[in-house]
C-alpha atoms as a PDB file:
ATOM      1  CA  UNK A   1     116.999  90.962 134.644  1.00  0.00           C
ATOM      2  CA  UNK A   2     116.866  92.226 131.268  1.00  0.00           C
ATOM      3  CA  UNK A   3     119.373  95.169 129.716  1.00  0.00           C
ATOM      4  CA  UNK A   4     116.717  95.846 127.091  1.00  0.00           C
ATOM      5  CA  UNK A   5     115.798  99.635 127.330  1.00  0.00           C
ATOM      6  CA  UNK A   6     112.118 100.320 128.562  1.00  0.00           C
ATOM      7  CA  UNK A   7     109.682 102.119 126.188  1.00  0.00           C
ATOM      8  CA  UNK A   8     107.059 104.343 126.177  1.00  0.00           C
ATOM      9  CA  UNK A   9     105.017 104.427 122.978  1.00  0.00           C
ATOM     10  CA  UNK A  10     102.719 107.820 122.037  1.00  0.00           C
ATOM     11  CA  UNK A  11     100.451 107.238 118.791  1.00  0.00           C
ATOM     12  CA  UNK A  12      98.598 103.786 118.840  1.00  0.00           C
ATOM     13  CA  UNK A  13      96.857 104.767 115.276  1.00  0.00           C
ATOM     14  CA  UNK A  14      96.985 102.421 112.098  1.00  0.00           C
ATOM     15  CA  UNK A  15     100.872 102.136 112.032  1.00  0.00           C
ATOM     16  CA  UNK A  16     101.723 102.762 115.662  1.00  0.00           C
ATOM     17  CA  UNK A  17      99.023  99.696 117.662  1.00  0.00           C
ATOM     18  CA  UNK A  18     101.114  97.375 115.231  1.00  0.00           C
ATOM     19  CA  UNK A  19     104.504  98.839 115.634  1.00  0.00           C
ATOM     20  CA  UNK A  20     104.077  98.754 119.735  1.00  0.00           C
ATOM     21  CA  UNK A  21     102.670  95.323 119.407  1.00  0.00           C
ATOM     22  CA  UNK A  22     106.093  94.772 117.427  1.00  0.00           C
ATOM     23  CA  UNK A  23     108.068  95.790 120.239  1.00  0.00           C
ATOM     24  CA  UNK A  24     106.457  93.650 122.333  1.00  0.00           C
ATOM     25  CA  UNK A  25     106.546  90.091 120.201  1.00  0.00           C
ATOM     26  CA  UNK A  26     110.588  91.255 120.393  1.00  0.00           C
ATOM     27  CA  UNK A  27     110.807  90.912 124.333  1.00  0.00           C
ATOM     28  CA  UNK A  28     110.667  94.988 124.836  1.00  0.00           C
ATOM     29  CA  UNK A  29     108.944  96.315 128.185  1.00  0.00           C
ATOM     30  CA  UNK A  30     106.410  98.866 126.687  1.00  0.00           C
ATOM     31  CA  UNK A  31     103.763 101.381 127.984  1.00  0.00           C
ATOM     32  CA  UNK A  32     101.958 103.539 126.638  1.00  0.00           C
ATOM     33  CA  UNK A  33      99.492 106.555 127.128  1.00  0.00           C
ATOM     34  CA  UNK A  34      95.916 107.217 125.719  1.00  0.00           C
ATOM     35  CA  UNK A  35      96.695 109.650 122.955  1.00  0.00           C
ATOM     36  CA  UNK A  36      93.212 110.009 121.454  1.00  0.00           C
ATOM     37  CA  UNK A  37      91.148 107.010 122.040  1.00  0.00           C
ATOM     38  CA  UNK A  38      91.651 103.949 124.201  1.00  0.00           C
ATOM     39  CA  UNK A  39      90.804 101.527 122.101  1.00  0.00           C
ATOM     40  CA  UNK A  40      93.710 100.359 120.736  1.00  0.00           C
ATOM     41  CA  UNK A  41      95.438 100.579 123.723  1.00  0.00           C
ATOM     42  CA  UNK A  42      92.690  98.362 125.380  1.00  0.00           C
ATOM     43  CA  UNK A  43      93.765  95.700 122.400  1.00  0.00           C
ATOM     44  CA  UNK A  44      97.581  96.131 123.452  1.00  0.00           C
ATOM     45  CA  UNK A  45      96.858  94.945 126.844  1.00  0.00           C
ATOM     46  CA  UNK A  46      96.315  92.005 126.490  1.00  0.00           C
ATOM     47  CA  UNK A  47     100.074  91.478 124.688  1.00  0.00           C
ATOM     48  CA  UNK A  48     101.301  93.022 127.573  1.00  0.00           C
ATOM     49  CA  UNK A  49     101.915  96.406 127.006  1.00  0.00           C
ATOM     50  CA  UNK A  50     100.804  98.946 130.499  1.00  0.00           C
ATOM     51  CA  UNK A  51      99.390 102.055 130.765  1.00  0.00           C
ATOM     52  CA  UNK A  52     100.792 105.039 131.977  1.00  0.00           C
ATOM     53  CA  UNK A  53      98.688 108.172 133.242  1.00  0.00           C
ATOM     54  CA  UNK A  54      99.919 110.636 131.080  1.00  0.00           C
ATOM     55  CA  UNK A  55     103.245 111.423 128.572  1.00  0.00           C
ATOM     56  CA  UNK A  56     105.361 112.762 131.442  1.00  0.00           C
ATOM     57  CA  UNK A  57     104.807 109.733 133.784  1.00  0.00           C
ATOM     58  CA  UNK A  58     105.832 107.903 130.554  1.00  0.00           C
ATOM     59  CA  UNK A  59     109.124 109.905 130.004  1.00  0.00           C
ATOM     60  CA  UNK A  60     109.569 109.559 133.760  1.00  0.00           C
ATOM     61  CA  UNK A  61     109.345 105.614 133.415  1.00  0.00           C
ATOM     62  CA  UNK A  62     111.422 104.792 130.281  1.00  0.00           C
ATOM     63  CA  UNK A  63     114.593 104.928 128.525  1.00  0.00           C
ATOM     64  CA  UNK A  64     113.136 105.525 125.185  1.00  0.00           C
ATOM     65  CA  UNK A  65     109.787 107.334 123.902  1.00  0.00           C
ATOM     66  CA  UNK A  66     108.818 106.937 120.462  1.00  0.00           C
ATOM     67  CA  UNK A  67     106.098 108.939 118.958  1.00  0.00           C
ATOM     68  CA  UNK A  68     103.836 107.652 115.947  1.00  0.00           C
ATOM     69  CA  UNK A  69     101.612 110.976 115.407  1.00  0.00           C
ATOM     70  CA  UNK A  70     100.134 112.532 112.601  1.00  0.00           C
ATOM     71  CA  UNK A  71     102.316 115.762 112.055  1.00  0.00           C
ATOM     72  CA  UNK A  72     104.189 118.658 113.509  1.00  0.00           C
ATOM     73  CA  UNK A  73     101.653 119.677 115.680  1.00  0.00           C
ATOM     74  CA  UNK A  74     100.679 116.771 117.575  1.00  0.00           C
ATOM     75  CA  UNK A  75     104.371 116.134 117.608  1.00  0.00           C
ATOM     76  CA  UNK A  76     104.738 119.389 119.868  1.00  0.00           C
ATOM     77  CA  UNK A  77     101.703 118.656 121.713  1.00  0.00           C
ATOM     78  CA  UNK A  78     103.001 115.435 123.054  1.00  0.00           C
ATOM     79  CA  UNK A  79     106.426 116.595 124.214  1.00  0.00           C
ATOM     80  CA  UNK A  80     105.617 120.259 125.270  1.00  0.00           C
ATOM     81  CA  UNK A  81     101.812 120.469 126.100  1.00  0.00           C
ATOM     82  CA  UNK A  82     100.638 119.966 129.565  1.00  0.00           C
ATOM     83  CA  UNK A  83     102.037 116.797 131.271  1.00  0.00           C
ATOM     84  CA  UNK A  84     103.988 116.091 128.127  1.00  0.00           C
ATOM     85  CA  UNK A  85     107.063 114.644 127.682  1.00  0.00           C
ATOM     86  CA  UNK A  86     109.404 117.381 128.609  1.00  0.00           C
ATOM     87  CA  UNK A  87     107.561 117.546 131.988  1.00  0.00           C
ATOM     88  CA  UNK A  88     108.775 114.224 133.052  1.00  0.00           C
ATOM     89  CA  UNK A  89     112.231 114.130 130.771  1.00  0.00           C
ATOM     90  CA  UNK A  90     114.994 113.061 132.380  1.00  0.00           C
ATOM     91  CA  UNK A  91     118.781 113.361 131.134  1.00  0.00           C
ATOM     92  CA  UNK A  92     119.590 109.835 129.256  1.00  0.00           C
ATOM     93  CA  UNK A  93     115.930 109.322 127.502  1.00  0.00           C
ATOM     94  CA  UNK A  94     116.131 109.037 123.471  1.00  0.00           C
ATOM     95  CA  UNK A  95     112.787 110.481 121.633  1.00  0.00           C
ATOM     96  CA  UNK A  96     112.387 109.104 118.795  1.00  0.00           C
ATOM     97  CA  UNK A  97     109.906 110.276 116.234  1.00  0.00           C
ATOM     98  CA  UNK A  98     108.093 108.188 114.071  1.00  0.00           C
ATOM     99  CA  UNK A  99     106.207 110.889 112.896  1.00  0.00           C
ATOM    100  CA  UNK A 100     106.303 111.799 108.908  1.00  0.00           C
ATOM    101  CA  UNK A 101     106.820 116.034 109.363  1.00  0.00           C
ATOM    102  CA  UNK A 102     109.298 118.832 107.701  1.00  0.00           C
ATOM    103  CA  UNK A 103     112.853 118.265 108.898  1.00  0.00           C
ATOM    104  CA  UNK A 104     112.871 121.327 109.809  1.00  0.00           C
ATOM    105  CA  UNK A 105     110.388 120.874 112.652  1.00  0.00           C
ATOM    106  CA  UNK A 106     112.097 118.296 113.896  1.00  0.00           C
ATOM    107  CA  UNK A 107     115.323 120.025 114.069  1.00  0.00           C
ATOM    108  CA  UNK A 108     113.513 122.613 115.782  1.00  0.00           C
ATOM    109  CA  UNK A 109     111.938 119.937 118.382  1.00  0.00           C
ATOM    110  CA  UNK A 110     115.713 118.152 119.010  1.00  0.00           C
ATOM    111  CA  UNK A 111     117.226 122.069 119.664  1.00  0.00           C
ATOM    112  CA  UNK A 112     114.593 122.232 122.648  1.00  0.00           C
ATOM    113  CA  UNK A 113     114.849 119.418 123.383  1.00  0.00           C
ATOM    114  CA  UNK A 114     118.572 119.316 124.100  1.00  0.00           C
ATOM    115  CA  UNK A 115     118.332 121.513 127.417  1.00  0.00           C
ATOM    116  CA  UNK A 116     117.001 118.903 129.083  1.00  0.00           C
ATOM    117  CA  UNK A 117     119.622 116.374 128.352  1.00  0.00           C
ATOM    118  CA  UNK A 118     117.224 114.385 126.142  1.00  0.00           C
ATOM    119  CA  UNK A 119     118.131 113.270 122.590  1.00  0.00           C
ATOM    120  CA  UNK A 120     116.068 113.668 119.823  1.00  0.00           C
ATOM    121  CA  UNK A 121     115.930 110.730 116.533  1.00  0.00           C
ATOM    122  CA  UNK A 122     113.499 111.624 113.825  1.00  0.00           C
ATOM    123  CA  UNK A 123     112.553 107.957 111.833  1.00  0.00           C
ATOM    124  CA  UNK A 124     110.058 108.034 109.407  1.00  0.00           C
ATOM    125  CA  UNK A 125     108.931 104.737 108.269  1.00  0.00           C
ATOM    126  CA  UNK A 126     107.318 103.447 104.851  1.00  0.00           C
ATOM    127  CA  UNK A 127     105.552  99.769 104.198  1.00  0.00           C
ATOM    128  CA  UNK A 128     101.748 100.512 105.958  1.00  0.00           C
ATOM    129  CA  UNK A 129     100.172  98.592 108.761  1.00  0.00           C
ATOM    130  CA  UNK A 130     101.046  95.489 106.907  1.00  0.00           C
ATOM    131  CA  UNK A 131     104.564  95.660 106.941  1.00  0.00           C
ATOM    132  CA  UNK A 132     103.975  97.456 110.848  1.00  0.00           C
ATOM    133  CA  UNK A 133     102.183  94.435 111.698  1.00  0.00           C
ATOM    134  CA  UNK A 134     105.248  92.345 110.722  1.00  0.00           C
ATOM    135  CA  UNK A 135     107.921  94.366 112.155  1.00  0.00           C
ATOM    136  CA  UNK A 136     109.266  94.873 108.646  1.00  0.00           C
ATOM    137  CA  UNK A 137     108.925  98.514 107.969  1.00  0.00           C
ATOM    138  CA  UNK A 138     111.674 100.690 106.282  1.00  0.00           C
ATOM    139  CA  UNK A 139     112.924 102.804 108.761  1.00  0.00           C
ATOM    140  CA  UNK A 140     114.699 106.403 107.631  1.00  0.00           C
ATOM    141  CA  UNK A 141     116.690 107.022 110.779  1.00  0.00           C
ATOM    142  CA  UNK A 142     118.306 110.908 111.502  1.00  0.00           C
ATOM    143  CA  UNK A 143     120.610 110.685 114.612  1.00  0.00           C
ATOM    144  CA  UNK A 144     123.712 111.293 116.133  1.00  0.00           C
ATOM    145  CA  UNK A 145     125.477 108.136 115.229  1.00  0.00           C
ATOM    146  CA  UNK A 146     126.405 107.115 119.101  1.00  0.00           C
ATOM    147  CA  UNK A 147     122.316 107.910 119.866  1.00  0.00           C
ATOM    148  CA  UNK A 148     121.576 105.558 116.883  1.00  0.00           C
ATOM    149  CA  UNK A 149     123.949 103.014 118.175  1.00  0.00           C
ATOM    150  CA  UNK A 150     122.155 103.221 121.434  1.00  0.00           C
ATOM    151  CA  UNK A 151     118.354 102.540 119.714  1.00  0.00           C
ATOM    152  CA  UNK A 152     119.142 101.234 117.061  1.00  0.00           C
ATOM    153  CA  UNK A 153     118.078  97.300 118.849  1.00  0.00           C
ATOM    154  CA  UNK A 154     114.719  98.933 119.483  1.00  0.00           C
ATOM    155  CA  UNK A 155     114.048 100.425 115.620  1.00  0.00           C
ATOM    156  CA  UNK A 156     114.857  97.049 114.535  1.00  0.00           C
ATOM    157  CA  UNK A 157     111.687  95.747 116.936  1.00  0.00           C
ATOM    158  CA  UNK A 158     109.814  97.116 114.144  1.00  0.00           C
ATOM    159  CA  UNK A 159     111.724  96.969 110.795  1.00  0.00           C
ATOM    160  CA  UNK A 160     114.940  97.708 108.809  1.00  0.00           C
ATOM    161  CA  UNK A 161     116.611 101.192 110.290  1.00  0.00           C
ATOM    162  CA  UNK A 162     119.200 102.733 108.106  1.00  0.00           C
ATOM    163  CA  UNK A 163     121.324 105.923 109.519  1.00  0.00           C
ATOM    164  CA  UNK A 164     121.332 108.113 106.875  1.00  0.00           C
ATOM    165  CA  UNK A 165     122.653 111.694 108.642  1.00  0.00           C
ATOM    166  CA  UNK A 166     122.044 114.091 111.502  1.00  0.00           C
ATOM    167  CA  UNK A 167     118.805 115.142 113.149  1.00  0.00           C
ATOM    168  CA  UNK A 168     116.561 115.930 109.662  1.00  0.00           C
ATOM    169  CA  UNK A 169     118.275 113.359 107.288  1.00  0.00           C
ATOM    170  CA  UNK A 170     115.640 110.409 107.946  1.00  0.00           C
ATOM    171  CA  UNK A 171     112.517 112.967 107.358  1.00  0.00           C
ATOM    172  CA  UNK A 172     113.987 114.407 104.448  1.00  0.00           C
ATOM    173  CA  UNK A 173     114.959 111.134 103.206  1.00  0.00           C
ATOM    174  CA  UNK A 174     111.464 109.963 103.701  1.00  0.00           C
ATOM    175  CA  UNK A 175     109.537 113.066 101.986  1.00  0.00           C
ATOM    176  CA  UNK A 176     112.108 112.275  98.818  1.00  0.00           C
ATOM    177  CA  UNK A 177     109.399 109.211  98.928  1.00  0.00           C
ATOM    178  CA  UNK A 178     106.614 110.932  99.014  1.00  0.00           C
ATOM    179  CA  UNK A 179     107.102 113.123  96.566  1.00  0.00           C
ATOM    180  CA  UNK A 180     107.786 110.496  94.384  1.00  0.00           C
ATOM    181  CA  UNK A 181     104.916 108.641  94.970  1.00  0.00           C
ATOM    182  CA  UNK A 182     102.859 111.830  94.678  1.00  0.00           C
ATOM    183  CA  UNK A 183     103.650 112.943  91.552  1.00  0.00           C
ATOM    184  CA  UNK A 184     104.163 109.159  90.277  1.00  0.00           C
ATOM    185  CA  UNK A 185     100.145 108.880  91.389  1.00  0.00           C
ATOM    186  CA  UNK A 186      98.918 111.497  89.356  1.00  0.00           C
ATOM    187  CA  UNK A 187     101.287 110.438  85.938  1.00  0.00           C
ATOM    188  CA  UNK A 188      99.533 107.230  86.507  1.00  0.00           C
ATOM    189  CA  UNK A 189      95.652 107.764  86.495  1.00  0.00           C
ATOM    190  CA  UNK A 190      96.696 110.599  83.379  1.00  0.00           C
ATOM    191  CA  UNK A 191      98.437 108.113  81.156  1.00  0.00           C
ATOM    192  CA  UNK A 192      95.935 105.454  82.184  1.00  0.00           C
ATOM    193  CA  UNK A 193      92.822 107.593  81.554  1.00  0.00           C
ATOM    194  CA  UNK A 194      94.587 108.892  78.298  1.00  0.00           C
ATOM    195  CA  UNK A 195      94.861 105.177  77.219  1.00  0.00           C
ATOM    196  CA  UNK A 196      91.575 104.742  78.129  1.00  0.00           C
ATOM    197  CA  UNK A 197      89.823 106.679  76.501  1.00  0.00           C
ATOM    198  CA  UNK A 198      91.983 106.704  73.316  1.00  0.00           C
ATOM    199  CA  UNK A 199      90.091 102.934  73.464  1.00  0.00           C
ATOM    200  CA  UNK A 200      92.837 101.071  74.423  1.00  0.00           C
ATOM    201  CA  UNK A 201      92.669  97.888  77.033  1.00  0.00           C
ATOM    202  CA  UNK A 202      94.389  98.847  80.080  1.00  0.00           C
ATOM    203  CA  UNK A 203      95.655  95.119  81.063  1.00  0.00           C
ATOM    204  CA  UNK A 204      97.456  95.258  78.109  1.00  0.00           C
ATOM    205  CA  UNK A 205      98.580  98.608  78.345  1.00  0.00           C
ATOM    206  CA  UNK A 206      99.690  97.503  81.805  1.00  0.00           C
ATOM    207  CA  UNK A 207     101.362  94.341  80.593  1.00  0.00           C
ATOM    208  CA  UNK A 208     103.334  96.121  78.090  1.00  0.00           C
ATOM    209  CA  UNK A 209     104.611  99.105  80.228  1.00  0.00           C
ATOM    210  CA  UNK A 210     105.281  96.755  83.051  1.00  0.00           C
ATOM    211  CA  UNK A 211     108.218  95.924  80.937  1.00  0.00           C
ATOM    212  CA  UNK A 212     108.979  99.228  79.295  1.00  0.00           C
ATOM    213  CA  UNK A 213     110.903 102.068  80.879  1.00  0.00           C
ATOM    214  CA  UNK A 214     107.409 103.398  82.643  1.00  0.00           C
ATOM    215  CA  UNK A 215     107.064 100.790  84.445  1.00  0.00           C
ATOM    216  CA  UNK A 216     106.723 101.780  88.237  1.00  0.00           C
ATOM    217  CA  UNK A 217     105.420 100.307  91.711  1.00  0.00           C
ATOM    218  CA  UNK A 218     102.276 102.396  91.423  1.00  0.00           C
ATOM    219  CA  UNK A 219     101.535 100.775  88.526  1.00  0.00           C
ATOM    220  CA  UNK A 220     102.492  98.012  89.169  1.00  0.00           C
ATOM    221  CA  UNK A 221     101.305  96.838  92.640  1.00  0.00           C
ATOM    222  CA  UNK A 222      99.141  99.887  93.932  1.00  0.00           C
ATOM    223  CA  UNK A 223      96.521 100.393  91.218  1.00  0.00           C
ATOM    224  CA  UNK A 224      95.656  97.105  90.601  1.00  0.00           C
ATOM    225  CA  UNK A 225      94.428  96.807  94.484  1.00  0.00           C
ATOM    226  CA  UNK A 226      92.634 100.275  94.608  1.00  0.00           C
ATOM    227  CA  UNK A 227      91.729 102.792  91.701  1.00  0.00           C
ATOM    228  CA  UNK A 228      91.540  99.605  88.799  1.00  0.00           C
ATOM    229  CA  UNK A 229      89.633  97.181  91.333  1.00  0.00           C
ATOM    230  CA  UNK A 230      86.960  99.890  92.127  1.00  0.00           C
ATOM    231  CA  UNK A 231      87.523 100.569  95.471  1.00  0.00           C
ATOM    232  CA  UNK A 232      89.333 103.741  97.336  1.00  0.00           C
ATOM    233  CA  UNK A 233      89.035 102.091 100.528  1.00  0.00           C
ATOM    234  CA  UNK A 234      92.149 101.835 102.981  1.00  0.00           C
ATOM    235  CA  UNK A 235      95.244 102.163 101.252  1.00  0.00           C
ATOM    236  CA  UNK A 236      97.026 105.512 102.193  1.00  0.00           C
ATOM    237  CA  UNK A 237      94.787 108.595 103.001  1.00  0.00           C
ATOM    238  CA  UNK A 238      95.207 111.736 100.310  1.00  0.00           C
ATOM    239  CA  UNK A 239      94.918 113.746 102.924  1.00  0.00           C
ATOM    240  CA  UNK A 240      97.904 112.288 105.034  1.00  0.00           C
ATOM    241  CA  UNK A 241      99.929 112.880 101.846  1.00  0.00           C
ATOM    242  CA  UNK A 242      98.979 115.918 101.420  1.00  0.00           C
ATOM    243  CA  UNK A 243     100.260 116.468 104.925  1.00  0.00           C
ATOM    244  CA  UNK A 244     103.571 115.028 103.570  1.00  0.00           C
ATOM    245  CA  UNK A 245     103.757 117.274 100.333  1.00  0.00           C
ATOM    246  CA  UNK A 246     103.407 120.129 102.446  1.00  0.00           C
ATOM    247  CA  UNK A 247     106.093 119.088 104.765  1.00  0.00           C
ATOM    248  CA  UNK A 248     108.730 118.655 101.913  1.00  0.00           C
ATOM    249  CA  UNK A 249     107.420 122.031 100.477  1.00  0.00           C
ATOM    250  CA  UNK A 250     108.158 123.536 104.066  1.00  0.00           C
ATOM    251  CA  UNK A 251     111.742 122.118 103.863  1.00  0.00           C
ATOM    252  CA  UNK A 252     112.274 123.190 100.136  1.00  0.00           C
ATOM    253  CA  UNK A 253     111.689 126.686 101.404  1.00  0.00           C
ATOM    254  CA  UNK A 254     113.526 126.973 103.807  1.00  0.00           C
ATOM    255  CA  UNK A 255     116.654 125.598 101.377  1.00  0.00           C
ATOM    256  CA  UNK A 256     115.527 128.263  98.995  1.00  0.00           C
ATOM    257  CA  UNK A 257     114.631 125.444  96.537  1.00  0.00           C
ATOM    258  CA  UNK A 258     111.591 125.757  93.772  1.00  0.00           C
ATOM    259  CA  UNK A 259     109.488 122.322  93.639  1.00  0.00           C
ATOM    260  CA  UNK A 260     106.708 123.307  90.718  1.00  0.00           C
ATOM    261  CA  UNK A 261     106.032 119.360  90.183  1.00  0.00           C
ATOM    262  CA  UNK A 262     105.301 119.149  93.992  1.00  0.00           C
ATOM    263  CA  UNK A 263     103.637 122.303  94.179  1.00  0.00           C
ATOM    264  CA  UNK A 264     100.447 121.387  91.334  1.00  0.00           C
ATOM    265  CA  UNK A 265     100.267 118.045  92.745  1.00  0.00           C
ATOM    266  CA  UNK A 266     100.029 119.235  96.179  1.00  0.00           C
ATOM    267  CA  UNK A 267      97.147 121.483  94.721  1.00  0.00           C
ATOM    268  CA  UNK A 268      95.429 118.697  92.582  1.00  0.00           C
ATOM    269  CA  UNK A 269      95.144 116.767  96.129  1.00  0.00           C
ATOM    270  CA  UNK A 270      93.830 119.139  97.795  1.00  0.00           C
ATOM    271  CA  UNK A 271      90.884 120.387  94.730  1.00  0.00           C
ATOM    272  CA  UNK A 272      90.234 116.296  94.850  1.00  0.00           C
ATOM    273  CA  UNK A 273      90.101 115.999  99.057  1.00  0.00           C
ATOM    274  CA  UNK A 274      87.731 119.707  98.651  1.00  0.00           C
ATOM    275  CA  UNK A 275      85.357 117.474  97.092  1.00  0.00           C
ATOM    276  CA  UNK A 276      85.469 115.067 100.322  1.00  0.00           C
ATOM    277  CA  UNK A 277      87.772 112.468  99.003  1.00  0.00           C
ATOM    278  CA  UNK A 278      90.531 113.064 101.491  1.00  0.00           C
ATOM    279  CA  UNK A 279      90.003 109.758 103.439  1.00  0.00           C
ATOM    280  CA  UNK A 280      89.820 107.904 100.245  1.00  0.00           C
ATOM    281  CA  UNK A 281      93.277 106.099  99.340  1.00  0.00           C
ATOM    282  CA  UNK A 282      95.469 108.991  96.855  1.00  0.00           C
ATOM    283  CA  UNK A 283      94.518 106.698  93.915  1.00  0.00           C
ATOM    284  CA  UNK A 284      91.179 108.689  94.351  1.00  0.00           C
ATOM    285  CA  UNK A 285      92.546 111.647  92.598  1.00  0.00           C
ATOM    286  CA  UNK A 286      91.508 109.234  89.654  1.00  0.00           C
ATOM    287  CA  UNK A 287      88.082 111.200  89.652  1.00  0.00           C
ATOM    288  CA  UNK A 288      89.568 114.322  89.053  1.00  0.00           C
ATOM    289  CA  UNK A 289      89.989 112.825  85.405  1.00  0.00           C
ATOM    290  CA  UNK A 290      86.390 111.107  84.950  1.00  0.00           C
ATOM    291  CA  UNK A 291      84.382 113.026  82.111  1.00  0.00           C
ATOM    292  CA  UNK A 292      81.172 114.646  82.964  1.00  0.00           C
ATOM    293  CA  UNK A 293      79.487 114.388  79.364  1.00  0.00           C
ATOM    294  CA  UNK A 294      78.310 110.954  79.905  1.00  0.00           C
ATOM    295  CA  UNK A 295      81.363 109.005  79.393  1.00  0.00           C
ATOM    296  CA  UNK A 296      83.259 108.719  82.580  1.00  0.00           C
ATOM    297  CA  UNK A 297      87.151 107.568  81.008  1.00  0.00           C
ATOM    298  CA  UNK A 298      88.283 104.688  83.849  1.00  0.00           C
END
């Protein structure tokens, strides 16, 4: 009989079909409930993965629940809405959130749900669906270190966990990302479109700072497959960044802490997703640089 803990998955979007499907290739017993659509749960089927009826038959059934939602929110939703997880909790089960959202929150979410006798683990993850789909994700982990000890053969199901603190530590850890990668973004498509239109070629200009101290992994490896190949297809949505931005802006105030960097590029996404590019990858804040007298720069 296996000793492997049972799991319930919540969130089978872009990152969290793969990730359950991870679990599964691993030798893990998983359900999961319909969050929004059944689709991808349909798909996970036929790897094995079974259904519950709702999040609190889920919680009922399994040792661990891991939620892969978009934010805060949907977060609370899942565990504290009707027939959520709380409703079926029993003392013993580990949450663990997947989720990218303010440290705070998920403080707030462990505190309630601690009551109960359930243990909260917030674990943001970074690498896409690619990485998700290979059960190689990065995984920022926040935990007690005895709860981490107890899930910590389930995070690595789906990629590389490192403890890095309490209940907080892996979110915060993971928005130190994102605002990198935010405010890397938009230094990118303004040096690029400065060197563009200042007539210079931007393979070499790529080539050269590729080995300069600019060089960067936006430059590097994420331009070249959206903004500078013409497409803003897939990639990482602006808005779900934008999301994330906020989130670490929520945290900074709540530390007292000024982030003026993160603050303009927070509102630079959000002019460019206005104009309807929010799906688009967050190399699309590229147009917010094109000219408009006829010459339009990248």
């Amino acid at each position: 009989m296996s000793t492997l803990p049972r799991i319930g998955f919540i969130g089978l979007g872009a990152m969290g079909e793969p990730m359950a499907r991870s679990l599964r290739r691993n030798g893990f017993s998983v359900s999961a409930a319909v969050y929004r659509r059944r689709e991808a749960l349909e798909r996970l089927r036929a790897d094995g993965v079974d259904e519950a009826a709702d999040y609190a038959s889920l919680a009922q059934a399994c040792d661990v629940v891991i939620l892969c939602v978009p934010d805060a929110p949907q977060v609370e939703e899942a565990l504290f809405g009707a027939h959520g997880v709380a409703a079926g909790a029993h003392a013993g089960l580990v949450v663990i959130d997947m989720s990218t959202i303010s440290p705070v929150a998920s403080r707030s979410f462990a505190e309630r749900l601690a009551p109960l006798g359930v243990e909260f683990v917030d674990a943001p993850v970074s690498g896409g669906p690619t990485r998700a789909a290979s059960g190689t994700l990065t995984i920022m982990v926040g935990s007690k270190p005895e709860v981490f000890a107890r899930v910590e053969s389930v995070l690595r199901g789906m990629g590389t966990p490192t403890l890095l603190g309490g209940i907080g530590m892996g979110e915060t850890v993971k928005l130190v990302n994102q605002i990198i990668i935010a405010n890397t973004m938009i230094a990118n498509v303004e040096a690029l479109s400065f060197a563009k239109l200042a007539g210079a070629d931007l393979d070499a200009v790529r080539a050269v700072i590729g080995t300069a101290t600019g060089s960067n992994y936006v430059l590097e490896q994420w331009l070249p497959k959206t903004w500078l190949s013409g497409t803003f297809e897939g990639g990482f949505a602006m808005d779900l960044l934008r999301k994330d931005v906020a989130a670490a802006l929520d945290a900074a105030r709540s530390m007292t802490m000024a982030l003026p960097l993160s603050g303009l590029a927070y509102q630079i996404y959000t002019a460019r997703s206005a104009e309807g590019d929010g799906a688009l990858d967050y190399s699309a804040v590229a147009k917010s640089y094109e000219r408009t007298d006829g010459d339009q720069g990248v």
